[in-house]
Protein backbone atom coordinates (compact mmCIF):
# COMPACT_ATOMS: atom_id res chain seq x y z
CA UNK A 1 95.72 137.02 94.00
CA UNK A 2 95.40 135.17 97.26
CA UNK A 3 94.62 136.18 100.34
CA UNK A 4 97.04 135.52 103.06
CA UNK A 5 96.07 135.31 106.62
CA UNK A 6 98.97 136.04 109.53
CA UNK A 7 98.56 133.14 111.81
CA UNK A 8 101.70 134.36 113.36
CA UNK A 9 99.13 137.01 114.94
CA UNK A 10 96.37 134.64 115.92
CA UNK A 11 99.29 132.94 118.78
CA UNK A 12 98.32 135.86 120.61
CA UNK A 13 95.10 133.78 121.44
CA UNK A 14 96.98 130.66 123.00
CA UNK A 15 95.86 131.06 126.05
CA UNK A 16 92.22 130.83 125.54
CA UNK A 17 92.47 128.08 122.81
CA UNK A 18 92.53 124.56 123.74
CA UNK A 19 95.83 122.29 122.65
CA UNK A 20 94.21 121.22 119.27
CA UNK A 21 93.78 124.91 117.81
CA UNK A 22 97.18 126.09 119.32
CA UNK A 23 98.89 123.38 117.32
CA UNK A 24 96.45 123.98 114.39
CA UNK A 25 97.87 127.67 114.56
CA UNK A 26 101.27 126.78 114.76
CA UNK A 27 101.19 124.46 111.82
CA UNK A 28 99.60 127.36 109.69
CA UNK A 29 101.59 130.11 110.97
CA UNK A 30 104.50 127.86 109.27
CA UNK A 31 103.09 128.15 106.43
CA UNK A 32 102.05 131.85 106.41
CA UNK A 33 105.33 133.32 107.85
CA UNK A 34 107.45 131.03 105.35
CA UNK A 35 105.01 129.85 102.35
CA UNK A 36 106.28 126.36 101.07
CA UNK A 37 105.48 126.22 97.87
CA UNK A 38 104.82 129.90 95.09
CA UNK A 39 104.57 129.79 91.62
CA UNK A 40 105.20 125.81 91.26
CA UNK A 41 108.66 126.54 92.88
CA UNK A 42 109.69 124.85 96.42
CA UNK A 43 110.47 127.86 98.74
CA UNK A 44 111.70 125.93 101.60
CA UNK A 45 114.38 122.72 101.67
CA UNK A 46 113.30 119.30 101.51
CA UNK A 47 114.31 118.69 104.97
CA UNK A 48 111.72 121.83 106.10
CA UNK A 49 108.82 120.43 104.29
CA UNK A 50 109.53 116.74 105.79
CA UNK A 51 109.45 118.67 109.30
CA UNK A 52 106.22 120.06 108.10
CA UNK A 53 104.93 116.88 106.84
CA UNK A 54 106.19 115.34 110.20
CA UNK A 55 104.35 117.93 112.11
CA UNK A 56 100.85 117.23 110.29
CA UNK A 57 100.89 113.60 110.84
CA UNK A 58 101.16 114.05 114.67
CA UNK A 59 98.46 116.14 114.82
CA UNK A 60 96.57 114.50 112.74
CA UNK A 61 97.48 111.16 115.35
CA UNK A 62 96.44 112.95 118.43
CA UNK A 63 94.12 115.62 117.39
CA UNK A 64 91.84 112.37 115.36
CA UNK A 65 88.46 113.87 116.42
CA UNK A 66 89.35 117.45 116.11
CA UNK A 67 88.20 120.41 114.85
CA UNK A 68 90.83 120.43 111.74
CA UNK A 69 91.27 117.31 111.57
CA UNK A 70 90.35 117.01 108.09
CA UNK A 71 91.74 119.95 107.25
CA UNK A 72 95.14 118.56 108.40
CA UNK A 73 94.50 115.48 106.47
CA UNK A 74 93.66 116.86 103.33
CA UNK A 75 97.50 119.27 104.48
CA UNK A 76 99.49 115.77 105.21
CA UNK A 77 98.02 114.38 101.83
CA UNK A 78 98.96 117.31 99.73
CA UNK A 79 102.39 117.62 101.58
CA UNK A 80 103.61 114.34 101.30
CA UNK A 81 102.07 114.13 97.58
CA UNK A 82 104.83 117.01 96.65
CA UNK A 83 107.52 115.86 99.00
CA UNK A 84 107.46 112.94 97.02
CA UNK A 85 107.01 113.83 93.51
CA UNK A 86 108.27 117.35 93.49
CA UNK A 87 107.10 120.38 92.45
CA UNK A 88 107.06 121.04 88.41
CA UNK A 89 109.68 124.31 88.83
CA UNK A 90 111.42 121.88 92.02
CA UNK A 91 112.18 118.49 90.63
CA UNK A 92 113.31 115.71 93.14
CA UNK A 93 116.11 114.86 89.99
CA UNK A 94 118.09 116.24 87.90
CA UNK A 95 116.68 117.15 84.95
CA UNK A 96 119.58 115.85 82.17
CA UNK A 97 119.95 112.46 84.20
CA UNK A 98 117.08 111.66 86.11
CA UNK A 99 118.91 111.20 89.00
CA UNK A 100 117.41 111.77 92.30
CA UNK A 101 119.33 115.07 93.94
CA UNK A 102 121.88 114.87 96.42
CA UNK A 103 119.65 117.18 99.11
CA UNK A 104 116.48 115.19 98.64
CA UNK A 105 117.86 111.83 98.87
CA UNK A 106 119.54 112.84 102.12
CA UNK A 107 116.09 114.00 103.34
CA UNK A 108 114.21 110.84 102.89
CA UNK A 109 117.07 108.68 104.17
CA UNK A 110 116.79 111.05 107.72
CA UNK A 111 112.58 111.13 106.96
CA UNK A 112 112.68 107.38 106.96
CA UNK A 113 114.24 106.92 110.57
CA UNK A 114 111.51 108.47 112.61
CA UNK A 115 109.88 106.71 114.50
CA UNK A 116 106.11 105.51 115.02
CA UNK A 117 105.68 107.47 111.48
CA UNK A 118 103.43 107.05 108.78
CA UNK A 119 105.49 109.20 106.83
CA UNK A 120 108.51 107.26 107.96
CA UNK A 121 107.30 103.94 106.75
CA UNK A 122 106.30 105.30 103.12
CA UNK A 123 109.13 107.26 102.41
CA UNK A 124 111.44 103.80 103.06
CA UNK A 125 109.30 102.11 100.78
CA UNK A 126 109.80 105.23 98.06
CA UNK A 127 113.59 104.82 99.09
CA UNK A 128 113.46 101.03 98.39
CA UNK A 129 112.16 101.70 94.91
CA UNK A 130 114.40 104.44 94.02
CA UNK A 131 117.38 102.31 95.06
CA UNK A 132 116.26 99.84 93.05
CA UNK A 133 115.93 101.98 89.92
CA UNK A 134 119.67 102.82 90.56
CA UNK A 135 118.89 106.56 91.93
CA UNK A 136 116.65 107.29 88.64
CA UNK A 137 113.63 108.68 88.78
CA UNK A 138 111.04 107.88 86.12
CA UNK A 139 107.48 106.73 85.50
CA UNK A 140 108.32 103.59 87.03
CA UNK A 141 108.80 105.17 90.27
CA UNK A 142 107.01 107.90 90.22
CA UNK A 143 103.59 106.17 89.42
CA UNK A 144 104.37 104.62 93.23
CA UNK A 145 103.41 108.11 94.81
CA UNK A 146 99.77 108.27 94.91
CA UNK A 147 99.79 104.51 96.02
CA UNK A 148 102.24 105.77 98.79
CA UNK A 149 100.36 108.95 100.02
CA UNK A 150 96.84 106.67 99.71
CA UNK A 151 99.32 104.43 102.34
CA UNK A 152 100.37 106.69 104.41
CA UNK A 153 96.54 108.27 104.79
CA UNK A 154 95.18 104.46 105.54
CA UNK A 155 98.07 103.80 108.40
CA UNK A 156 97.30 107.37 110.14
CA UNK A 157 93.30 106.46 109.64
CA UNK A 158 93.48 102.76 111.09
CA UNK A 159 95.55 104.17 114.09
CA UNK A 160 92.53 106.31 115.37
């Protein structure tokens, strides 16, 4: 088992925590009132986890010398890794075809029009590829992820 701790409870605290651990707390109570991810299984839509994904790389752009910083990092990294490639029991296709689902396809296309984003500017790259592999997702496009999320980590790094 796993211990779970109630950031939820720790808000109680904002006012004598500076900015940086406030949104520290709010980006783990996320997490702790609504897990994303149990038993290999996504619990949480696509669009939620690119919100949360979203949501780590701002801190992670304002918060560079912080605390968590890392912490965040290491978050984004393993975020966007799964938003990506899917989970084992939460594919980002359908299993028969290969085909990239409806839901998750939608997500990246609204994922790829933020602005100023890290995450933005990979995921249109991923969408680029996928397009190009008519909406199938195989080893050809999914050996782009790591290259992607190693991206993504290098553009929020060389913006400090």
């Amino acid at each position: 088992f796993e211990a779970v701790i109630d950031y939820e409870a720790l808000k109680k605290y904002n006012a004598y925590v500076s900015d940086e651990i406030k949104d520290y707390i709010k980006i783990k109570a996320n997490n702790s009132n609504e897990p994303m991810a149990v038993d290999g299984a996504l619990r949480i839509s696509y669009k939620d986890l690119a919100k949360r994904i979203l949501e780590a790389e701002e801190y992670v752009k304002k918060y560079y010398e912080g605390k968590k910083y890392e912490e965040v990092l290491g978050l984004y990294r393993t975020w966007l890794g799964l938003y990506l490639n899917g989970l084992p029991n939460t594919p980002i296709e359908d299993i028969k075809s290969k085909v990239i689902k409806g839901d998750v396809y939608e997500s990246y296309k609204d994922t790829a029009k933020a602005k100023d984003s890290a995450t933005a500017y990979v995921v249109s790259k991923y969408l680029d590829l996928i397009e190009k592999n008519k909406g199938v997702i195989d080893n050809t496009v999914k050996d782009e992820v790591l290259s992607l999320v190693n991206e993504a980590i290098y553009l929020l790094e060389a913006s400090k």
